[in-house]
N, C-alpha and C. Protein backbone atom coordinates (compact mmCIF):
# COMPACT_ATOMS: atom_id res chain seq x y z
N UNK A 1 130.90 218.71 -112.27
CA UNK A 1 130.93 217.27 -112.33
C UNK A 1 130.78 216.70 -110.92
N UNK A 2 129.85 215.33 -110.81
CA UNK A 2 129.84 215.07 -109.42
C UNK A 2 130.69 213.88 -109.25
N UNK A 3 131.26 213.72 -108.05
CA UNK A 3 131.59 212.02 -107.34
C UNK A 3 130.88 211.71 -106.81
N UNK A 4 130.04 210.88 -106.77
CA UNK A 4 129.37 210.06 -105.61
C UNK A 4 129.53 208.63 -105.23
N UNK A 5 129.80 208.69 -103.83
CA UNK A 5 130.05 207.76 -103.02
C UNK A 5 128.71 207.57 -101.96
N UNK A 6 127.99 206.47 -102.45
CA UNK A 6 126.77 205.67 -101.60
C UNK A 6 127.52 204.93 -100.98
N UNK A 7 126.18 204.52 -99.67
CA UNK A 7 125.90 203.66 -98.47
C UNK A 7 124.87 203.67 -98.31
N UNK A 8 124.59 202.58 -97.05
CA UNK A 8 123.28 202.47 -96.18
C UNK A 8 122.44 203.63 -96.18
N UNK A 9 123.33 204.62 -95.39
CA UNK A 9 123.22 205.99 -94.42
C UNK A 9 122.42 207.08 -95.35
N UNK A 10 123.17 206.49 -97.25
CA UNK A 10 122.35 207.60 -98.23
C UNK A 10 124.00 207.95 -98.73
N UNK A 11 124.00 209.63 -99.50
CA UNK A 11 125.23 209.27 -100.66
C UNK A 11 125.68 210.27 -100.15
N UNK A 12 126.90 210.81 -100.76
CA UNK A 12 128.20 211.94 -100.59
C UNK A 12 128.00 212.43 -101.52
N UNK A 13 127.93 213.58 -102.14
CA UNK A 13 128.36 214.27 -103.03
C UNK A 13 129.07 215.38 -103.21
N UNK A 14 129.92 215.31 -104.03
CA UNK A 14 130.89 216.23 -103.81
C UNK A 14 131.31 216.67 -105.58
N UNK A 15 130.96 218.14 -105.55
CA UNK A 15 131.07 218.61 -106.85
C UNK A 15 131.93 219.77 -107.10
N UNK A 16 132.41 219.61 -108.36
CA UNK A 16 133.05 220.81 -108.80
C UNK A 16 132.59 222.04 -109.26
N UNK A 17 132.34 223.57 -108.43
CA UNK A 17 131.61 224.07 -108.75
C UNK A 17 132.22 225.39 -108.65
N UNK A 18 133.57 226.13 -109.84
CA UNK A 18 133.72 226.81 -109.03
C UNK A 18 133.71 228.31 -109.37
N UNK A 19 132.44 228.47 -110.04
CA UNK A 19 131.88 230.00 -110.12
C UNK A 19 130.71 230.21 -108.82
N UNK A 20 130.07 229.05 -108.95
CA UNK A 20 128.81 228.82 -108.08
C UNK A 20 129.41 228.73 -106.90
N UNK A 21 130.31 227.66 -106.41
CA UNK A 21 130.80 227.48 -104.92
C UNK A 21 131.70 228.96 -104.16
N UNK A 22 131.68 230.37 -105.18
CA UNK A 22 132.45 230.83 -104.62
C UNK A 22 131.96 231.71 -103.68
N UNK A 23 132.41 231.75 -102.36
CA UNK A 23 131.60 231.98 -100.88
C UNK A 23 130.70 231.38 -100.03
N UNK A 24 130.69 230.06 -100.86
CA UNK A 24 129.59 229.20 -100.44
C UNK A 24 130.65 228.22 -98.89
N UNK A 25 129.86 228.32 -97.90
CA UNK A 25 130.42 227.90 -96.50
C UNK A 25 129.47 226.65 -95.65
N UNK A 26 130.57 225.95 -95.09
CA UNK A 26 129.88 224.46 -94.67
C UNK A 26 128.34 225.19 -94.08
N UNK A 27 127.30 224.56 -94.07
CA UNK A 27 125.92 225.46 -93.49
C UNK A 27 125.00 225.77 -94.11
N UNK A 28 125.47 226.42 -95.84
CA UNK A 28 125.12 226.86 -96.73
C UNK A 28 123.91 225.67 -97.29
N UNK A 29 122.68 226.44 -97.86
CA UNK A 29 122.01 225.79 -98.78
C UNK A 29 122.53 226.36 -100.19
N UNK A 30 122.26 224.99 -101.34
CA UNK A 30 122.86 225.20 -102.10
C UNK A 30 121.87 224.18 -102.97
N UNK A 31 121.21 224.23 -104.23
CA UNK A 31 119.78 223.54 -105.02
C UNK A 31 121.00 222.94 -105.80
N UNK A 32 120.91 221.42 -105.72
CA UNK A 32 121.18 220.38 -106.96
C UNK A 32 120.21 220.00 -107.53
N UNK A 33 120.15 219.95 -109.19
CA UNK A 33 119.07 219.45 -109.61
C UNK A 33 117.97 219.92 -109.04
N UNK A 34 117.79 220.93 -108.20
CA UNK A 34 116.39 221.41 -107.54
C UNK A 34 115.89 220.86 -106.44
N UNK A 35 116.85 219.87 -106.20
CA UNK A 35 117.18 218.97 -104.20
C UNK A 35 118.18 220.40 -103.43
N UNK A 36 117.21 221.28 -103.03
CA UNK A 36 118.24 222.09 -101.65
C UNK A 36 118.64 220.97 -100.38
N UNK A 37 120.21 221.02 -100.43
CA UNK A 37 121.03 220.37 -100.02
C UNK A 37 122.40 221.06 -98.84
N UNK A 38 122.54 220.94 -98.22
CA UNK A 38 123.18 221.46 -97.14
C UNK A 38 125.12 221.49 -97.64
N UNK A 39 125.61 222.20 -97.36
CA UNK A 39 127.14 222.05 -97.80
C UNK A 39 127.75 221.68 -96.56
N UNK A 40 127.94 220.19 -96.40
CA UNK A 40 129.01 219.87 -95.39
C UNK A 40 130.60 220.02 -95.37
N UNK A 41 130.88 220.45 -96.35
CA UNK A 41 132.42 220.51 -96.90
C UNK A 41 132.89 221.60 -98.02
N UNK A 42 133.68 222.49 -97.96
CA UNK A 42 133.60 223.24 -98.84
C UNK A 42 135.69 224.26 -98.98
N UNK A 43 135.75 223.72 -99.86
CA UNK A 43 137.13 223.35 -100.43
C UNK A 43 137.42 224.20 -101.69
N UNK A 44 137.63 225.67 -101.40
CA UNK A 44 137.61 226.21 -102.95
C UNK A 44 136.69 226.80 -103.75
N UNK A 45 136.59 225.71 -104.88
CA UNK A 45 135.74 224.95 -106.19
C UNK A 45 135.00 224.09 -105.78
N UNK A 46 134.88 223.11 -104.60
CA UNK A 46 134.75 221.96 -104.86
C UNK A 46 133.62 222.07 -103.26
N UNK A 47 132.57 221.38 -103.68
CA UNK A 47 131.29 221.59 -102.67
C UNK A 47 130.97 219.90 -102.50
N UNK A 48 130.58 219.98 -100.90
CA UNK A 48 130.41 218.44 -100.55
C UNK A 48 128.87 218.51 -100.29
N UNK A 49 127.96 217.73 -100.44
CA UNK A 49 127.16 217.54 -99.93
C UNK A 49 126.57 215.97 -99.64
N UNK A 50 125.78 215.87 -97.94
CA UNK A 50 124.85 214.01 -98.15
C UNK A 50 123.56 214.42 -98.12
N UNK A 51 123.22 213.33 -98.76
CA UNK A 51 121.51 213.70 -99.04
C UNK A 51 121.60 211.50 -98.31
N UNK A 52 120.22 211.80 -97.73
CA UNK A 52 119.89 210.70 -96.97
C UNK A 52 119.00 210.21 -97.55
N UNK A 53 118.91 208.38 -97.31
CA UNK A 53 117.63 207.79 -97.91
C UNK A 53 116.00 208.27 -97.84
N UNK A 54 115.71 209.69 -97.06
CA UNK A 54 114.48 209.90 -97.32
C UNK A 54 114.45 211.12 -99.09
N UNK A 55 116.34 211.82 -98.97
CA UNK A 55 115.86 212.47 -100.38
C UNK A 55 115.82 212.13 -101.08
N UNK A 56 116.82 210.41 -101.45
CA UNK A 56 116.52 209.87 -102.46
C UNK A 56 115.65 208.66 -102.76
N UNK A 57 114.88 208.57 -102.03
CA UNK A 57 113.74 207.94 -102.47
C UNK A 57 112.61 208.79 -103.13
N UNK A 58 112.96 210.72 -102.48
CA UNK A 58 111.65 211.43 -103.50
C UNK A 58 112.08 212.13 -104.88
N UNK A 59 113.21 212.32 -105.25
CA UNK A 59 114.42 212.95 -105.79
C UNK A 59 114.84 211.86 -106.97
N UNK A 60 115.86 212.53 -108.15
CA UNK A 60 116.15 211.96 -108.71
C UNK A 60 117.59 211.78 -108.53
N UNK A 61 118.23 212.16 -107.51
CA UNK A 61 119.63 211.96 -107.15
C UNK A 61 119.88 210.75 -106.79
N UNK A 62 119.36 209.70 -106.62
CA UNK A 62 119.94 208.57 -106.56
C UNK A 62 120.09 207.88 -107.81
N UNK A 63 120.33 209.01 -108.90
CA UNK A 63 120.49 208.34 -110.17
C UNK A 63 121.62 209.02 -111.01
N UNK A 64 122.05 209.91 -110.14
CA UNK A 64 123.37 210.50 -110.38
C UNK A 64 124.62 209.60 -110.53
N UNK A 65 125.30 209.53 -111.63
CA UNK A 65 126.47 208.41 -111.75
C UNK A 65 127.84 209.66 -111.93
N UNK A 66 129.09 209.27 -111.69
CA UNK A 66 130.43 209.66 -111.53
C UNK A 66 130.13 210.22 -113.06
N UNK A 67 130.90 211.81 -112.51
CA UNK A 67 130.64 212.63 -113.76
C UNK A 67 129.46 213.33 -114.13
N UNK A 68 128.64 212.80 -113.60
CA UNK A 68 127.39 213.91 -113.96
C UNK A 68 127.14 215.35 -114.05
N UNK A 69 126.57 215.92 -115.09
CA UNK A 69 126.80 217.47 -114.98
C UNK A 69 125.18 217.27 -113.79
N UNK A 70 125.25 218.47 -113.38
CA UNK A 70 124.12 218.62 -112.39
C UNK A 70 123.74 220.15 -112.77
N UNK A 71 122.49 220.89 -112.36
CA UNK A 71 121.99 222.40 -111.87
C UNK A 71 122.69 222.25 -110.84
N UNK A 72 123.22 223.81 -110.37
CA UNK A 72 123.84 224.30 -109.41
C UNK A 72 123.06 226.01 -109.23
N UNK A 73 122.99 225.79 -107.86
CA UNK A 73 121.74 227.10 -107.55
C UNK A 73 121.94 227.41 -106.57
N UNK A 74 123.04 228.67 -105.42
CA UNK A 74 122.63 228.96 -104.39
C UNK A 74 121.59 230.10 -103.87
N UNK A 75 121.37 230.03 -102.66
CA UNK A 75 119.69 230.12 -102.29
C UNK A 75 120.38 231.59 -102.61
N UNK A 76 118.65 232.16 -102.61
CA UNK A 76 118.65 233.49 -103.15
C UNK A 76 118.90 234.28 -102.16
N UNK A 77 119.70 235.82 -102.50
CA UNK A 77 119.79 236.35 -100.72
C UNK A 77 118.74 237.30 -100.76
N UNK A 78 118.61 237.97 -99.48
CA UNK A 78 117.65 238.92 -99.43
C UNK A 78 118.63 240.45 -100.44
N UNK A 79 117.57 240.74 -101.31
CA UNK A 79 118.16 241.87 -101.90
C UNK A 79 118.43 241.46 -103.19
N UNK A 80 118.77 240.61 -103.36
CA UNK A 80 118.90 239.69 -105.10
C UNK A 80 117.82 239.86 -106.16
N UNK A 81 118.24 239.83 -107.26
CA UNK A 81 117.15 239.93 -108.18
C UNK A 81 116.78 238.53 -108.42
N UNK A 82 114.78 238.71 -108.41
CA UNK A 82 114.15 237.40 -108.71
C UNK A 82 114.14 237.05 -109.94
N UNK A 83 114.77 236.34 -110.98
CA UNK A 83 114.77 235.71 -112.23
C UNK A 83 113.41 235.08 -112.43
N UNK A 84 112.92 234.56 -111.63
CA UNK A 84 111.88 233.71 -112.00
C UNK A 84 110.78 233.23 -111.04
N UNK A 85 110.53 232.35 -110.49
CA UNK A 85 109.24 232.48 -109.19
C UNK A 85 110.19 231.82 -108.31
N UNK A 86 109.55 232.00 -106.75
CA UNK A 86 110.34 231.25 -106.00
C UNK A 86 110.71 229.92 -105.99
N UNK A 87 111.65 229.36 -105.85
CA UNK A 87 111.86 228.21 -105.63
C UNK A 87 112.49 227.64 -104.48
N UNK A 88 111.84 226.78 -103.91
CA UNK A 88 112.52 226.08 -102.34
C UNK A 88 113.68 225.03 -102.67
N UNK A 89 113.34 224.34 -103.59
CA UNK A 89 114.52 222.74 -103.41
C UNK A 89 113.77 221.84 -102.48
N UNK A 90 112.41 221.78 -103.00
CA UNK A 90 111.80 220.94 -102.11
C UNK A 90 110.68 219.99 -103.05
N UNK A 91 111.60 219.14 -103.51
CA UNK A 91 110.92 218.51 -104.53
C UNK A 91 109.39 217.72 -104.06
N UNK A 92 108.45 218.09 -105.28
CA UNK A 92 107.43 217.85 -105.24
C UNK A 92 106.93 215.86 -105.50
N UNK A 93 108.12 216.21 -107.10
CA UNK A 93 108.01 214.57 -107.65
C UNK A 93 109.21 214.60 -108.06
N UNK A 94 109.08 213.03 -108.43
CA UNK A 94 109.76 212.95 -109.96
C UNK A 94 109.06 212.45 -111.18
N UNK A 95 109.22 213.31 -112.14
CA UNK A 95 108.63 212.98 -113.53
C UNK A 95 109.37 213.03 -114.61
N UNK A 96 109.01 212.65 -115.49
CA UNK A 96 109.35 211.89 -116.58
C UNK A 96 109.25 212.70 -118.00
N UNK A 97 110.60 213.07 -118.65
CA UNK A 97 110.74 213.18 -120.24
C UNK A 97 109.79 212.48 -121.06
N UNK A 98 108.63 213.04 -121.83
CA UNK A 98 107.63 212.30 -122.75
C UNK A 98 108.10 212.43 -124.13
N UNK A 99 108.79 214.19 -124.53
CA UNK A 99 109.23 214.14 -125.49
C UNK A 99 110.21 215.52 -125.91
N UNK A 100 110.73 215.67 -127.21
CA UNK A 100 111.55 216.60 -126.86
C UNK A 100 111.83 217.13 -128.59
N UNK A 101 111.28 218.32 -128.30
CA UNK A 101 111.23 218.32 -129.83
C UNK A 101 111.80 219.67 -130.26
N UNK A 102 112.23 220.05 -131.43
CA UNK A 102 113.04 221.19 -131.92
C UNK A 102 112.26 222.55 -132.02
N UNK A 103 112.03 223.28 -131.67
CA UNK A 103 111.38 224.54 -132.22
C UNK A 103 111.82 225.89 -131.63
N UNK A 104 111.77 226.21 -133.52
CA UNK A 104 112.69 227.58 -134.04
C UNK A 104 114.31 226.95 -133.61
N UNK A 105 114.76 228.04 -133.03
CA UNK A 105 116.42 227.90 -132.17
C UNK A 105 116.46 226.99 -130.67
N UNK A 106 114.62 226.83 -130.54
CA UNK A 106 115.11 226.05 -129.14
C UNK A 106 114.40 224.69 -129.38
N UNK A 107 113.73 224.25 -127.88
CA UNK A 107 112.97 223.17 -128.15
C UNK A 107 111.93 222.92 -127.03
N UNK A 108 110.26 222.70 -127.59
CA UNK A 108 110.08 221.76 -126.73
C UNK A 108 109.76 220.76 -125.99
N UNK A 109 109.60 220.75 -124.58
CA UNK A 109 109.64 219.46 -124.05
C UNK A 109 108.45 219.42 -123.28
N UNK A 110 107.58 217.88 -123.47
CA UNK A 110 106.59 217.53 -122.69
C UNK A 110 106.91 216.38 -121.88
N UNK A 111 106.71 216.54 -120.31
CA UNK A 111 107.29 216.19 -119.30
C UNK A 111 105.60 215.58 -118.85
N UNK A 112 105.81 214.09 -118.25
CA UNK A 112 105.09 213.30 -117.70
C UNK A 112 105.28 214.01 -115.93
N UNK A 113 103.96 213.88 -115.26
CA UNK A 113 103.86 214.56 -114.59
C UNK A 113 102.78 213.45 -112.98
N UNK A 114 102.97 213.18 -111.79
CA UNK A 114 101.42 212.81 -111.21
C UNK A 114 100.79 213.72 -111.12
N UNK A 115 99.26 212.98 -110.94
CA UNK A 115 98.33 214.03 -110.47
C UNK A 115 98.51 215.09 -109.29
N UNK A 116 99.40 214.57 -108.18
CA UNK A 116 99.70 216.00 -106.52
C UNK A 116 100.33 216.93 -107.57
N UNK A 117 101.12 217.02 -108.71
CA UNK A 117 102.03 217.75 -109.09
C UNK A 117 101.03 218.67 -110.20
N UNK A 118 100.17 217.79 -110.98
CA UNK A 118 99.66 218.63 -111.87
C UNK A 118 97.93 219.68 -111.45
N UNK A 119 97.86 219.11 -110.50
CA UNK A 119 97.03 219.80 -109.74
C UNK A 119 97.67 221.46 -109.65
N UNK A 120 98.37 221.67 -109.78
CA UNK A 120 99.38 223.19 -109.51
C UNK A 120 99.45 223.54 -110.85
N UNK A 121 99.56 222.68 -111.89
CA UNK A 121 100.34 223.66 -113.14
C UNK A 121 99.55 224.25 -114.03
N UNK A 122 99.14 225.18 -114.41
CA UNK A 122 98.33 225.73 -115.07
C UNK A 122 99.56 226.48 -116.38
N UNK A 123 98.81 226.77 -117.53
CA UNK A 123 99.13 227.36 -118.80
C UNK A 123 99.66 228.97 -118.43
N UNK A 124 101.10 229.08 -118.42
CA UNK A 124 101.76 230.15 -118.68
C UNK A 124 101.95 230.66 -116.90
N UNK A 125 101.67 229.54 -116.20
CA UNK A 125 102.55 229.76 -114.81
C UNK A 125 103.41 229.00 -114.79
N UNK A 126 103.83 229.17 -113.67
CA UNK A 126 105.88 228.50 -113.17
C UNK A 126 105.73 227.42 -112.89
N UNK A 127 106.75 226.55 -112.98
CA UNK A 127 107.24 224.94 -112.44
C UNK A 127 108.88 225.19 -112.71
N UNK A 128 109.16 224.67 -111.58
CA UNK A 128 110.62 224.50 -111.75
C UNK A 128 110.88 222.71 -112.14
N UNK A 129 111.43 222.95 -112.99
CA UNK A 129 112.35 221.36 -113.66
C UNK A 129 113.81 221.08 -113.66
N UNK A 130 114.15 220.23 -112.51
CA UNK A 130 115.86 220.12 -112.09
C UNK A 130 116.10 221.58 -111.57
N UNK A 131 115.18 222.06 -111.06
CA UNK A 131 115.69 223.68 -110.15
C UNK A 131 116.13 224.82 -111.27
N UNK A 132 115.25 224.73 -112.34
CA UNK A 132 115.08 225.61 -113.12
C UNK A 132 113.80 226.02 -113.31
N UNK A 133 113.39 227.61 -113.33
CA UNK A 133 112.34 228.14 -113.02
C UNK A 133 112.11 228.32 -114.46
N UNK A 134 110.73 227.89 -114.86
CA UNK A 134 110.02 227.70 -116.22
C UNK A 134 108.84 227.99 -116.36
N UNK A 135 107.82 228.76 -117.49
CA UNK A 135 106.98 228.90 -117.41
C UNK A 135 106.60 227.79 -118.34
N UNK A 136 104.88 227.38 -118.30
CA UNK A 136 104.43 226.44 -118.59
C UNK A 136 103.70 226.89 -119.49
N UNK A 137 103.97 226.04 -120.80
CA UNK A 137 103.59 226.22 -122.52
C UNK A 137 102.95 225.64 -122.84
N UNK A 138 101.97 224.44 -121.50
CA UNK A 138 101.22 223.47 -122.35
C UNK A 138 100.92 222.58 -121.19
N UNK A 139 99.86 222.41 -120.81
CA UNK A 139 99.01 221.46 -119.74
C UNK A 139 97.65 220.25 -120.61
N UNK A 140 98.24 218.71 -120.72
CA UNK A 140 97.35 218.12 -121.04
C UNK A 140 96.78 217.00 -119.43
N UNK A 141 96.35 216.02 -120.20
CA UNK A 141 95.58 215.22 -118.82
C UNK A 141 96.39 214.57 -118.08
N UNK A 142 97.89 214.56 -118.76
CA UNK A 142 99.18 213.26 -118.04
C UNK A 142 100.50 213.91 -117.98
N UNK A 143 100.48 215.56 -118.06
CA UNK A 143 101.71 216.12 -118.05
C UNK A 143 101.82 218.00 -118.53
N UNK A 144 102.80 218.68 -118.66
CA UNK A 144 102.81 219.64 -119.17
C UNK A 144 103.81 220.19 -120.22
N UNK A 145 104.35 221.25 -121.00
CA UNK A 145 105.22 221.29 -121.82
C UNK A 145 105.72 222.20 -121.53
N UNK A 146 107.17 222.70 -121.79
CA UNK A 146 107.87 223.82 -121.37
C UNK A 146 108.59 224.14 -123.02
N UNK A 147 108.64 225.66 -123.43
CA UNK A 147 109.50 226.00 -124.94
C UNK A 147 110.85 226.45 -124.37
N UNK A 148 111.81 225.94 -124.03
CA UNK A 148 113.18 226.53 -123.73
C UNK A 148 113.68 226.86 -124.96
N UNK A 149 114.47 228.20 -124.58
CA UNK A 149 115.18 229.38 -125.46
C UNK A 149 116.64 228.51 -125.70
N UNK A 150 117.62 228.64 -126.76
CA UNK A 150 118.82 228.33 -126.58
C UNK A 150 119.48 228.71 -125.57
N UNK A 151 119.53 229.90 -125.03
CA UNK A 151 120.49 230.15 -124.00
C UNK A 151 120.11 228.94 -122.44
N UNK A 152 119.11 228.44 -122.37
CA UNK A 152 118.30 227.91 -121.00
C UNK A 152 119.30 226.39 -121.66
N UNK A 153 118.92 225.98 -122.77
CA UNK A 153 119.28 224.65 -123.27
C UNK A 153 121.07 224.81 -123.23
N UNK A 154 121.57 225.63 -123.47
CA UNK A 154 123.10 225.78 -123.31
C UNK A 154 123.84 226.34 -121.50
N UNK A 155 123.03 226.72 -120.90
CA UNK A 155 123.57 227.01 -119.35
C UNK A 155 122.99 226.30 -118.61
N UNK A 156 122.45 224.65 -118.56
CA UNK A 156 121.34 224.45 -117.60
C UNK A 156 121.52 223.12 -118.65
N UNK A 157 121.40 221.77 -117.58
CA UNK A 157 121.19 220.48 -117.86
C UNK A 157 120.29 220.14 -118.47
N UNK A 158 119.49 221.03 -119.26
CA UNK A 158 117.98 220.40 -119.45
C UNK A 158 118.40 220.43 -121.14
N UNK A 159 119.48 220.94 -122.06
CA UNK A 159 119.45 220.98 -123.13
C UNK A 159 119.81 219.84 -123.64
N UNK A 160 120.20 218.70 -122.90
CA UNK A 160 120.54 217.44 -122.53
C UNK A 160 119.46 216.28 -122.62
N UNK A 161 118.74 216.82 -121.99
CA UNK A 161 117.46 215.70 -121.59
C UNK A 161 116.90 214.88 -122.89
N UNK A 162 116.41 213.31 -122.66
CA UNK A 162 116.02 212.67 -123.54
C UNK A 162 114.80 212.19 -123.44
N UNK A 163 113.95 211.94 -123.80
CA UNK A 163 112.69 210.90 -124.22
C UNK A 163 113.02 210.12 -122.89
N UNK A 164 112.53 209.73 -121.56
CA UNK A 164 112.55 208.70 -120.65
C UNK A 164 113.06 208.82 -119.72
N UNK A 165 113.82 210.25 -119.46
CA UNK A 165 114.75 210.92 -118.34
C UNK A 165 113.68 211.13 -117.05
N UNK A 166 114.46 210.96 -115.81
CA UNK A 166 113.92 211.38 -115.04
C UNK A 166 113.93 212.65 -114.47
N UNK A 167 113.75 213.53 -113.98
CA UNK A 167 113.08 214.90 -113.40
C UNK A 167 112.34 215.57 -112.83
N UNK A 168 113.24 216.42 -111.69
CA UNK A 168 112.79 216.64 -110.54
C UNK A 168 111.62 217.99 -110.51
N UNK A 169 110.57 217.91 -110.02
CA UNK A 169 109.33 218.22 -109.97
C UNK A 169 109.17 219.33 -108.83
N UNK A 170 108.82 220.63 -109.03
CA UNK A 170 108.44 221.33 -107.68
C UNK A 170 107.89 222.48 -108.25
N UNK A 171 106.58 222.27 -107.87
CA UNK A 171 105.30 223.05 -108.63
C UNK A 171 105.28 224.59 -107.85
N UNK A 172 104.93 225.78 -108.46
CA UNK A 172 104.64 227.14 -107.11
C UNK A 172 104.71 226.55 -106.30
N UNK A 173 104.84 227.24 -105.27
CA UNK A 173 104.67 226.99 -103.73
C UNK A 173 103.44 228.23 -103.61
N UNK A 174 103.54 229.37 -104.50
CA UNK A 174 101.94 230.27 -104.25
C UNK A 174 100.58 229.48 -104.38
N UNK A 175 100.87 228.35 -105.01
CA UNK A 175 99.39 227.76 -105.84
C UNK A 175 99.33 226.74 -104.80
N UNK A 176 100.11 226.13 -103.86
CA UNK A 176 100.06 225.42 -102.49
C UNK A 176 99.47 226.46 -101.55
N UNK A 177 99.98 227.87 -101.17
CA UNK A 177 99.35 228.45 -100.38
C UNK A 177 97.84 229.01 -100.71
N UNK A 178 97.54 228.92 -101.83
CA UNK A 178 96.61 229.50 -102.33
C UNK A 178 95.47 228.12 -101.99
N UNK A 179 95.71 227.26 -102.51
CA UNK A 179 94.92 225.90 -102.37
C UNK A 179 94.34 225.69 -101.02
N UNK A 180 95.60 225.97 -100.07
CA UNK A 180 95.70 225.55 -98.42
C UNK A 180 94.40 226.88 -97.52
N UNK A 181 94.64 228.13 -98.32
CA UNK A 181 94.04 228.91 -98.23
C UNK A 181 92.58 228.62 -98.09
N UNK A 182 92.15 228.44 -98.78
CA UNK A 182 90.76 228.03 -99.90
C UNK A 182 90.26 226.95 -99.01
N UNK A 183 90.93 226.01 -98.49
CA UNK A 183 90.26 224.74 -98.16
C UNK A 183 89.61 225.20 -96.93
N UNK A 184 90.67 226.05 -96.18
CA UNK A 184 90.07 226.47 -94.56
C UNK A 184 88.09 227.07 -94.96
């Protein structure tokens, strides 16, 4: 659950986290919602972090209200097993819940997308959504679709999500190097 306390300066956050926060030390990166975020405070269970008016103007954390469940993700260490493709916490966009639909035991969801973002996503590669690593079930001209399993919809904020939600966007980072590649 988060508190947040805004200002000028940008917000505080400070969450209760305490399977995830355990060993986690002021210094630490640590993925909210898929915003890698710095731990200025660290108490236990309970993890502080500020994110400044440049993250939340690209981010969907300035839409976090008292209580919010959030993704909680610390960075991967060297030696860890990779679950899924890399992910930085370096949000690409924010996009948008189009729809959300039941299938079999899970469900799924087609997510409004811009063009910098969908330029990357191709059919049955990765996108992370709120800092969850997903493969992609469906690429049309204004977005893409993801089929989440029950277990993804029950450990992970996204089993939540509605028709109009906002959501944080961060396409491969291989299909950036690959692009960047190519152009030279």
């Amino acid at each position: 659950m988060v508190t947040v306390d805004g200002g000028e300066a940008g917000v505080r956050l400070e969450l209760e986290a305490p399977r995830t926060a355990e060993g986690a030390a002021v210094g630490d990166s640590v993925s909210i919602d898929g915003v890698c975020l710095t731990v200025v405070a660290a108490d236990g269970g309970r993890l502080t972090f500020e994110a400044v008016p440049e993250t939340l103007a690209r981010t969907s954390l300035a839409t976090l209200e008292q209580g919010s469940r959030v993704n909680l993700e610390p960075a991967l260490r060297a030696g860890d097993a990779l679950g899924g493709h890399y992910v930085q916490g370096h949000v690409d966009a924010v996009g948008t819940v189009r729809t959300v639909e039941p299938e079999g035991g899970g469900r799924r969801i087609w997510f409004d997308a811009s063009p910098e973002v969908l330029r990357y996503v191709v059919e049955k590669g990765s996108i992370a959504v709120q800092g969850t690593s997903l493969t992609v079930a469906g690429v049309d001209e204004s977005g893409f679709a993801v089929a989440l399993i029950p277990h993804t919809l029950e450990v992970t904020t996204l089993g939540a999500l509605e028709a109009g939600a906002s959501v944080n966007l961060e396409a491969d980072v291989l299909a950036k190097y690959v692009e960047n590649l190519l152009r030279r």
